[in-house]
C-alpha atoms as a PDB file:
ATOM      1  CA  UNK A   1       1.542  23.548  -9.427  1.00  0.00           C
ATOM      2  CA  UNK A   2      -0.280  20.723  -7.965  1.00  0.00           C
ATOM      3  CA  UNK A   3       1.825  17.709  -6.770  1.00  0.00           C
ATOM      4  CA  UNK A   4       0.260  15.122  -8.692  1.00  0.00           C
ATOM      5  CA  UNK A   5       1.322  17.250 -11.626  1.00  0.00           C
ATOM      6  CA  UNK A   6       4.708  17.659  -9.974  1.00  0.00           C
ATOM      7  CA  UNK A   7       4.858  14.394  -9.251  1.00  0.00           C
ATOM      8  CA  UNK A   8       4.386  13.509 -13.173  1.00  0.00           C
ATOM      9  CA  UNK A   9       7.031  16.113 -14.266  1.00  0.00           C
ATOM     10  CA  UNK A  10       9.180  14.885 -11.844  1.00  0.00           C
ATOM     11  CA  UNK A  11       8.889  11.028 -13.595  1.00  0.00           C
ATOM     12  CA  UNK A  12       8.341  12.202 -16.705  1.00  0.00           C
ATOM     13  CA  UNK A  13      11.701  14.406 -16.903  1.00  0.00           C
ATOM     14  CA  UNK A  14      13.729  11.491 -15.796  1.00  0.00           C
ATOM     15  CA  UNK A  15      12.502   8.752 -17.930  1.00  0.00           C
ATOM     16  CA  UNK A  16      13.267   7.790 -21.295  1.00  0.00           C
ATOM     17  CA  UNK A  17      11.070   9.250 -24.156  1.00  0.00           C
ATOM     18  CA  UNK A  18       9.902   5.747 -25.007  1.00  0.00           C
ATOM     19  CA  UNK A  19       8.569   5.437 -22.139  1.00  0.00           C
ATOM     20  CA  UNK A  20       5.079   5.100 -20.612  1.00  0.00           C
ATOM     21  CA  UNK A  21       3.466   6.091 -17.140  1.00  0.00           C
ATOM     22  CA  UNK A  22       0.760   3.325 -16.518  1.00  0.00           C
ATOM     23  CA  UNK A  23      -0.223   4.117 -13.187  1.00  0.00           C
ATOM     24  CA  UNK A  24       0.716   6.022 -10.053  1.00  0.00           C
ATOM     25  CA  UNK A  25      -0.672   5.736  -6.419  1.00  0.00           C
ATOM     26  CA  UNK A  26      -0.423   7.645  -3.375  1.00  0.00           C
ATOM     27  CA  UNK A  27       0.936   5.553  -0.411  1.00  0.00           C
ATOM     28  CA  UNK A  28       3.187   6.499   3.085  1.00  0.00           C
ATOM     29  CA  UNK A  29       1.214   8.580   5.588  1.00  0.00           C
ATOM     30  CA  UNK A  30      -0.490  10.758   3.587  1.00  0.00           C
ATOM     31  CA  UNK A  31      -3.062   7.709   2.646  1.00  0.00           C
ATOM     32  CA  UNK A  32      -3.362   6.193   5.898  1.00  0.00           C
ATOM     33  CA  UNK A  33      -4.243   8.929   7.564  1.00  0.00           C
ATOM     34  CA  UNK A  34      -1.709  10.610  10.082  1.00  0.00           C
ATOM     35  CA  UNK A  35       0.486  12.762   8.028  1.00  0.00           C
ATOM     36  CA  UNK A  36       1.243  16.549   8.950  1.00  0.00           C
ATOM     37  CA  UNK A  37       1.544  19.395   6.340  1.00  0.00           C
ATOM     38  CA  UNK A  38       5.316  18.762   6.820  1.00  0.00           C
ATOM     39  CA  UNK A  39       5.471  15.426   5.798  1.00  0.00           C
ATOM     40  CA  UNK A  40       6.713  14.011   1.892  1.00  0.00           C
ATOM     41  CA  UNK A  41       4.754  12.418  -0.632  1.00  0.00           C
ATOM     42  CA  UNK A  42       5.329   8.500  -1.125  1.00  0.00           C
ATOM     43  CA  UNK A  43       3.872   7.651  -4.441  1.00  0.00           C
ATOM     44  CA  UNK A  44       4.149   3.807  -6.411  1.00  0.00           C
ATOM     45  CA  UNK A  45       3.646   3.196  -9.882  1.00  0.00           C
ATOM     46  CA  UNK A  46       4.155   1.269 -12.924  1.00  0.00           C
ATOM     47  CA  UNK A  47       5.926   2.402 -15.726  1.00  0.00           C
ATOM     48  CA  UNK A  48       6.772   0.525 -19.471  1.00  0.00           C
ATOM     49  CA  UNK A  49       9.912   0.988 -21.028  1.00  0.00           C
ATOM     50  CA  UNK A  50      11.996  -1.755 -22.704  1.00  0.00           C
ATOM     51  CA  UNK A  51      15.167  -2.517 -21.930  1.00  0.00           C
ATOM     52  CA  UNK A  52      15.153  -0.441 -18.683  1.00  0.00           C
ATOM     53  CA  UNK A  53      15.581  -0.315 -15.096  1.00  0.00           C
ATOM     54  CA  UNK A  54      13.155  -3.020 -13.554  1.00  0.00           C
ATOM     55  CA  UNK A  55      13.049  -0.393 -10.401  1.00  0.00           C
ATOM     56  CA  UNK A  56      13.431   3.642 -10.281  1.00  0.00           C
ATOM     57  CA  UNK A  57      13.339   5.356  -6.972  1.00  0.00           C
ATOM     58  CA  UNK A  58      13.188   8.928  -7.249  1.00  0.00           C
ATOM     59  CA  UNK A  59      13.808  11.722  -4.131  1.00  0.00           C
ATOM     60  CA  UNK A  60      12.980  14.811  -4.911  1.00  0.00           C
ATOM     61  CA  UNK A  61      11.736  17.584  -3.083  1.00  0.00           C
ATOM     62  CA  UNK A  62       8.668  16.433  -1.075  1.00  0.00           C
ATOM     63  CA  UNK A  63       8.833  13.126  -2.797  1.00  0.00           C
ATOM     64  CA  UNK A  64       9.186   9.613  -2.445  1.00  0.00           C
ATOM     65  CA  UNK A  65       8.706   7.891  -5.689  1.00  0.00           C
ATOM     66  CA  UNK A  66       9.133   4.140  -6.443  1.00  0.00           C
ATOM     67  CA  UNK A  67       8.478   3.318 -10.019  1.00  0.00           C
ATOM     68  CA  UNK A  68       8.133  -0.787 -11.079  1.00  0.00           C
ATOM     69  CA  UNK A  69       8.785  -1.526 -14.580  1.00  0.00           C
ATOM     70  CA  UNK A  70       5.591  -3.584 -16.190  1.00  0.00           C
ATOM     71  CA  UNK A  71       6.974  -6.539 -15.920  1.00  0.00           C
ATOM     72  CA  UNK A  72       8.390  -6.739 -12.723  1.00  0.00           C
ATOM     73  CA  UNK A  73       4.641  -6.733 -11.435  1.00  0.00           C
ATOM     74  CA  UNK A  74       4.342 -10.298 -12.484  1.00  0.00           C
ATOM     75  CA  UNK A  75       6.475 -11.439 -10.575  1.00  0.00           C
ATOM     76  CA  UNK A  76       4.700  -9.673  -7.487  1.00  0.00           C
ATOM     77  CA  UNK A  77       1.994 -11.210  -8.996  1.00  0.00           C
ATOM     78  CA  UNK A  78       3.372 -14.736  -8.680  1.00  0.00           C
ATOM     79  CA  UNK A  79       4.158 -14.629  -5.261  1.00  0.00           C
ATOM     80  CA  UNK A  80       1.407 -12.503  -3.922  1.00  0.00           C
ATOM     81  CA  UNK A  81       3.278  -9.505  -2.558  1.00  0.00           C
ATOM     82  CA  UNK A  82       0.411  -8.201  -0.465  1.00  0.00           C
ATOM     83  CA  UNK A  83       2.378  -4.487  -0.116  1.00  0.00           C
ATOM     84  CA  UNK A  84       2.608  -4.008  -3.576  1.00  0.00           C
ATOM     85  CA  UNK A  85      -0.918  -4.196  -4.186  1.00  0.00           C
ATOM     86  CA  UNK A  86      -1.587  -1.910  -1.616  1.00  0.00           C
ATOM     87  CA  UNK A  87       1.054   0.897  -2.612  1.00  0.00           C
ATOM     88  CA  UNK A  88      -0.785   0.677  -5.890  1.00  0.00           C
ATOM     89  CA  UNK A  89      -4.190   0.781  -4.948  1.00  0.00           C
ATOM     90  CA  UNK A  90      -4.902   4.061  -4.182  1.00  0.00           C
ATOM     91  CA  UNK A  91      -4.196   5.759  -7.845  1.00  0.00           C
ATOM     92  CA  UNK A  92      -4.320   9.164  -8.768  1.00  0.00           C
ATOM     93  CA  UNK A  93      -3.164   8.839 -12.577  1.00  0.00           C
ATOM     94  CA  UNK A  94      -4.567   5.468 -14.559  1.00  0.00           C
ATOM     95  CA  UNK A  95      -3.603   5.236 -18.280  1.00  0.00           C
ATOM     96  CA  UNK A  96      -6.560   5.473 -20.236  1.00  0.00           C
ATOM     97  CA  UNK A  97      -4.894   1.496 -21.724  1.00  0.00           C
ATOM     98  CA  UNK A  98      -4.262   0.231 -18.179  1.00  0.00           C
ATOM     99  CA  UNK A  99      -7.111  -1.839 -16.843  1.00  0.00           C
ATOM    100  CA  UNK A 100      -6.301  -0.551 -13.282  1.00  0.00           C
ATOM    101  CA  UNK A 101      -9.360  -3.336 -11.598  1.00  0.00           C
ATOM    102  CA  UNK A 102      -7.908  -5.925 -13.578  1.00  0.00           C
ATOM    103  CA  UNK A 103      -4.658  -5.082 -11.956  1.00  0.00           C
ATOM    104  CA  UNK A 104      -5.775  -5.438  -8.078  1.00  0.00           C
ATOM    105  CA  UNK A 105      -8.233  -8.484  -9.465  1.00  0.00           C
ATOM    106  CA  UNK A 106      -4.951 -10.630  -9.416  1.00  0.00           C
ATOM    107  CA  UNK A 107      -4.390  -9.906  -5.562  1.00  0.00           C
ATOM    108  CA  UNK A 108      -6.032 -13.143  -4.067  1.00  0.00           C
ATOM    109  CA  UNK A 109      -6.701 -13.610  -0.265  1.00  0.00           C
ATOM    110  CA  UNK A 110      -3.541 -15.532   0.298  1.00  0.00           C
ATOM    111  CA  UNK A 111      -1.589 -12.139  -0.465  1.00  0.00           C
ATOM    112  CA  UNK A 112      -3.188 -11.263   2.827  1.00  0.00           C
ATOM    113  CA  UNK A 113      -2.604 -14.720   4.684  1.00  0.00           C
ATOM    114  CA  UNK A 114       1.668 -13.902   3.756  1.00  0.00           C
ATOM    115  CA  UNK A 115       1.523 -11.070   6.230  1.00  0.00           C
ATOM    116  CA  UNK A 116       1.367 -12.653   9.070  1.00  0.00           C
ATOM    117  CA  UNK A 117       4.965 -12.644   9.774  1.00  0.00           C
ATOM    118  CA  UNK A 118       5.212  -8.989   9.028  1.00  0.00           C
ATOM    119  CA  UNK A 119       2.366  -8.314  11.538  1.00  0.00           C
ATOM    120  CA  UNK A 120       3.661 -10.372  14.381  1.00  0.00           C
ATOM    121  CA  UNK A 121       7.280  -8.427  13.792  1.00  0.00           C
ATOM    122  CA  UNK A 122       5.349  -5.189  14.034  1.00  0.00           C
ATOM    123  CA  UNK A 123       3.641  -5.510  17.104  1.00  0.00           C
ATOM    124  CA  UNK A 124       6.395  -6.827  18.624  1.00  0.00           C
ATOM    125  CA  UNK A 125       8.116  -3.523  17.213  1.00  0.00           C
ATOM    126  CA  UNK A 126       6.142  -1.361  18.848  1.00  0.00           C
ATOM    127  CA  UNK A 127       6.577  -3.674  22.213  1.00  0.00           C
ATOM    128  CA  UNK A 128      10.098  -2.726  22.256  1.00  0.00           C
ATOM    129  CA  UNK A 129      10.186   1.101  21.356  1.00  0.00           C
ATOM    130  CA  UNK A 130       6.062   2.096  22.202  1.00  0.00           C
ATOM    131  CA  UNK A 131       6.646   5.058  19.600  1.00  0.00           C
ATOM    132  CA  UNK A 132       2.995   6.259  18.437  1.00  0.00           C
ATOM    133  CA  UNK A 133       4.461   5.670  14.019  1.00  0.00           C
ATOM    134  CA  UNK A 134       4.990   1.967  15.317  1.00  0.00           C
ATOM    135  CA  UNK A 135       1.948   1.398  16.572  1.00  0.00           C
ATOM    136  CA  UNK A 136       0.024   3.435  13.822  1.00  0.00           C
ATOM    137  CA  UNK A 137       2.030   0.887  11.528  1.00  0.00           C
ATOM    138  CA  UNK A 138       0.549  -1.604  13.630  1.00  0.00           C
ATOM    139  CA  UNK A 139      -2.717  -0.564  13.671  1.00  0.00           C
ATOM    140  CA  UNK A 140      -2.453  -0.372   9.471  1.00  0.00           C
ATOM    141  CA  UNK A 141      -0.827  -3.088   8.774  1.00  0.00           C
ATOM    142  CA  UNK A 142      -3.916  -5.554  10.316  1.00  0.00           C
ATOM    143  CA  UNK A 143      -6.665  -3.052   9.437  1.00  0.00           C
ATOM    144  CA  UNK A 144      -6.290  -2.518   5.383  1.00  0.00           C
ATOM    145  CA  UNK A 145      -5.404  -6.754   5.185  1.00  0.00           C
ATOM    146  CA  UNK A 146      -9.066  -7.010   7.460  1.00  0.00           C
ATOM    147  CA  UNK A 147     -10.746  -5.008   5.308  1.00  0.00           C
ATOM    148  CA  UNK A 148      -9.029  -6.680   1.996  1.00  0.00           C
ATOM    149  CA  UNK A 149     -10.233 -10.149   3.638  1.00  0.00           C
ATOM    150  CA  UNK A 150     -14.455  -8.800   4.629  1.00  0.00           C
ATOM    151  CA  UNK A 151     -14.412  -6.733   1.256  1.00  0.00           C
ATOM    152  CA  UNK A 152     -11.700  -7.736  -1.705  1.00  0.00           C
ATOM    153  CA  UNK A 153     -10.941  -4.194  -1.187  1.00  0.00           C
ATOM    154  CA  UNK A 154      -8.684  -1.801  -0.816  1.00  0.00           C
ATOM    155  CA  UNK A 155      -8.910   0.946   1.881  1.00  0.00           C
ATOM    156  CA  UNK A 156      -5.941   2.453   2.998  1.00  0.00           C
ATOM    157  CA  UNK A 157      -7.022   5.153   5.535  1.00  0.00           C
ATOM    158  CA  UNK A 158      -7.412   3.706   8.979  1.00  0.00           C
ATOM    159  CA  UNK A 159      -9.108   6.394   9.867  1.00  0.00           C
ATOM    160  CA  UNK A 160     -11.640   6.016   7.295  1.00  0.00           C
ATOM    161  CA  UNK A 161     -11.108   1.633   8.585  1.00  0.00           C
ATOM    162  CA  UNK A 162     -11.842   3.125  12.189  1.00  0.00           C
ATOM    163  CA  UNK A 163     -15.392   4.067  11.569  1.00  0.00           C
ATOM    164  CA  UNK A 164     -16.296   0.646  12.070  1.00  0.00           C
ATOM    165  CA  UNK A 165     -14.167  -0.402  15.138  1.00  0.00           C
ATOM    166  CA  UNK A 166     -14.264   2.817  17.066  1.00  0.00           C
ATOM    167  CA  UNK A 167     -10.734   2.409  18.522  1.00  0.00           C
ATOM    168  CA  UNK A 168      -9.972   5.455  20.781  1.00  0.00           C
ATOM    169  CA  UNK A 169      -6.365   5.576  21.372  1.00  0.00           C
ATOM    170  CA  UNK A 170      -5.714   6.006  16.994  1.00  0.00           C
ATOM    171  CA  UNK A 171      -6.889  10.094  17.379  1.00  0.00           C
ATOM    172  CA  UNK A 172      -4.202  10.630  20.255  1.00  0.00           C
ATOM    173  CA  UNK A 173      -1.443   8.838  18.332  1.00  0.00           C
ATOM    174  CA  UNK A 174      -1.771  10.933  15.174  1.00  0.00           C
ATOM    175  CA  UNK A 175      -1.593  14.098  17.297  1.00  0.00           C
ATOM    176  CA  UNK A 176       1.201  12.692  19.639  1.00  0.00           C
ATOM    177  CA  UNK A 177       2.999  11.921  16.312  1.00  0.00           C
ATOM    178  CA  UNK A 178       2.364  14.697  14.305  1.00  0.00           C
ATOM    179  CA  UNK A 179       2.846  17.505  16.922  1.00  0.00           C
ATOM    180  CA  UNK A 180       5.288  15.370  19.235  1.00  0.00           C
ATOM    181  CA  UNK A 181       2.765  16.503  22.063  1.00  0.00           C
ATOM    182  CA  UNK A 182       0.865  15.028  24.496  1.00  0.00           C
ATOM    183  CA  UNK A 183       0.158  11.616  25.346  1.00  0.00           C
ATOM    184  CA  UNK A 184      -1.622   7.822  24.581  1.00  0.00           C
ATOM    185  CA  UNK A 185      -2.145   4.912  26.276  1.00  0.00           C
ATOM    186  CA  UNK A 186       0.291   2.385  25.429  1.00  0.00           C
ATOM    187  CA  UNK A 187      -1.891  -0.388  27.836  1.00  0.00           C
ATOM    188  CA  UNK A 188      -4.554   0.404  25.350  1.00  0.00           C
ATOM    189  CA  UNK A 189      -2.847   0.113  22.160  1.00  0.00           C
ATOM    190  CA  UNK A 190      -1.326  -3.118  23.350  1.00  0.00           C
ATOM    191  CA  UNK A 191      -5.278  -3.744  23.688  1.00  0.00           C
ATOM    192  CA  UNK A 192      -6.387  -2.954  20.650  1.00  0.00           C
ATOM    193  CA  UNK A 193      -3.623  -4.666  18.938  1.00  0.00           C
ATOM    194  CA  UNK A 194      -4.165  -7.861  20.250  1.00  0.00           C
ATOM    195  CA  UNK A 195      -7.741  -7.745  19.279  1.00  0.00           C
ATOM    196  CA  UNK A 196      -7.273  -6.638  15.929  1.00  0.00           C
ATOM    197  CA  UNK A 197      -4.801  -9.437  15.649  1.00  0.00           C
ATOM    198  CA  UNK A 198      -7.214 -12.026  16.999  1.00  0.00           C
ATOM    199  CA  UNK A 199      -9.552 -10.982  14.060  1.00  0.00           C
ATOM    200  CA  UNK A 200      -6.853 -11.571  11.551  1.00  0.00           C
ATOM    201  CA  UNK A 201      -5.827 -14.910  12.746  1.00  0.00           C
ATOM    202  CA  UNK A 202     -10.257 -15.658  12.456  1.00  0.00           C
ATOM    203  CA  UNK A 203     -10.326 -14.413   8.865  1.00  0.00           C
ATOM    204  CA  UNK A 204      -7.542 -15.968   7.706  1.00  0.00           C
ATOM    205  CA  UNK A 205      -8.796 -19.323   9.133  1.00  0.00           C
ATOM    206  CA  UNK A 206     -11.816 -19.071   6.525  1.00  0.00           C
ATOM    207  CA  UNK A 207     -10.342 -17.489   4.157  1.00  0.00           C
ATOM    208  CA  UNK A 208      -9.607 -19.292   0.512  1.00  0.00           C
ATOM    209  CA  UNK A 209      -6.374 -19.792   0.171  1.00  0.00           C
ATOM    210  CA  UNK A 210      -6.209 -20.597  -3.913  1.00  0.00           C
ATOM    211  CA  UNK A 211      -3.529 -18.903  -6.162  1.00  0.00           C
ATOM    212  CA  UNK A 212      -3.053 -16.490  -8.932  1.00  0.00           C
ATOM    213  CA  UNK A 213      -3.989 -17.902 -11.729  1.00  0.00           C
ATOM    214  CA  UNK A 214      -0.449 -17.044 -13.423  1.00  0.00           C
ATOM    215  CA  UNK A 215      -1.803 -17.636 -17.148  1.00  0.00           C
ATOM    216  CA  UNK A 216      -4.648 -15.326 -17.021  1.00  0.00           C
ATOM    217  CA  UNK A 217      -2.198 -12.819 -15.640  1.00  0.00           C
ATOM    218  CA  UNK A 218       0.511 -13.202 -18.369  1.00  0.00           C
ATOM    219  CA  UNK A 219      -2.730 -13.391 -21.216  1.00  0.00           C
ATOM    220  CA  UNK A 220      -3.588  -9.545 -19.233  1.00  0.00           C
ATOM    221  CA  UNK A 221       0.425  -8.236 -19.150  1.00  0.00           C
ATOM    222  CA  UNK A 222       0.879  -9.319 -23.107  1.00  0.00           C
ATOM    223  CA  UNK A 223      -2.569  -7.958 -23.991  1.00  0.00           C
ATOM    224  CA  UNK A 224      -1.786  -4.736 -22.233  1.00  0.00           C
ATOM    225  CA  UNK A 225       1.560  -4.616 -23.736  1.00  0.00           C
ATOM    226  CA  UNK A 226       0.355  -5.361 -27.157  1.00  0.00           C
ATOM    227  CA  UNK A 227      -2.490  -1.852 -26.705  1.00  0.00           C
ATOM    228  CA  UNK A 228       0.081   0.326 -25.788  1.00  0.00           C
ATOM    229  CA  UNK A 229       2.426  -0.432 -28.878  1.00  0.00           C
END
């Protein structure tokens, strides 16, 4: 069986009946780019079922599945939770009811702007323990925000990201990290880091910094609830 049909048995079989898959996205390493044949799944989504469990995390197998009930995402919405748009940008099952663009329409640039704690922890993560997943962390979580910023966006191989920034040292951490072999710079990395982060700090200088516009977005969650009655 294929896993994204594993992956909907797996939801499907634990849900109620009354339920309703709206959308589910492949996250974790397998999007951005360094994950070995031996690594899980992570997957996101939104399911709607009333009178449920706002959050379901499911670990099964080769899986990592977090499920959001519909209405949680507002409040993500309201306060611009820059992760969760990510985790669910990369779908590979949309409702045929789910306006999926509509969805990642509502992620404004000050989503991005809120990571900059997160980044500055991160790098100073990979300061302390120079593993190669903390720096490819590193590397991720400035390049898909970048791109998000130059583009409105989402692109969450930074491998795919690297095309454009040629950064040397990202090829030898997958391998080191996959294989647990061989070797990277950890001067360059600190390098590349630093100027990645400089780039952030630019964008997010220019960068608009109006919010959601919270009625639109309830207008979109009770016409979307209202079509899938």
């Amino acid at each position: 069986m294929d896993w994204k049909d594993e992956v909907t048995q797996i939801i499907n079989e634990i849900l109620p009946e009354n339920s309703q898959i709206l959308l589910l996205s492949l996250t974790g390493s397998r999007a951005f780019g360094w994950a070995g044949d031996n690594m899980d799944y992570d997957v996101h989504g939104i399911f709607l079922c009333p009178n449920y469990w706002d959050w379901v995390h499911l670990g099964k197998k080769a899986y990592d599945i977090n499920l959001y009930e519909f209405t949680h995402i507002l409040s993500d919405m309201q306060y611009q939770h820059f992760t969760t748009f990510m985790n669910l940008s990369n779908p590979f099952h949309i409702h045929p009811k789910f306006d999926f663009d509509k969805l990642l329409s509502f992620c404004t640039p000050l989503a991005a702007k809120y990571k900059g704690e997160d980044i500055k922890s991160q790098i100073n993560r990979f300061d302390n323990d120079n593993s190669p997943r903390t720096a490819l962390h590193a590397y991720r979580i400035m390049m898909v925000p970048l791109h998000f910023l130059e583009s409105r966006k989402f692109e969450l191989n930074i491998f795919k990201l690297n095309e454009s920034y040629g950064f040397k040292e990202l090829d030898s951490l997958k391998a080191v990290y996959s294989t647990c072999r061989g070797a990277f710079s950890k001067e360059q990395v600190k390098q590349d880091l630093d100027y990645l982060y400089g780039l952030y700090i630019s964008e997010i200088e220019k960068c608009e910094t109006s919010k959601v516009d919270m009625q639109q977005a309830n207008e979109w969650f009770n016409t979307t609830k209202e079509g899938l009655k």
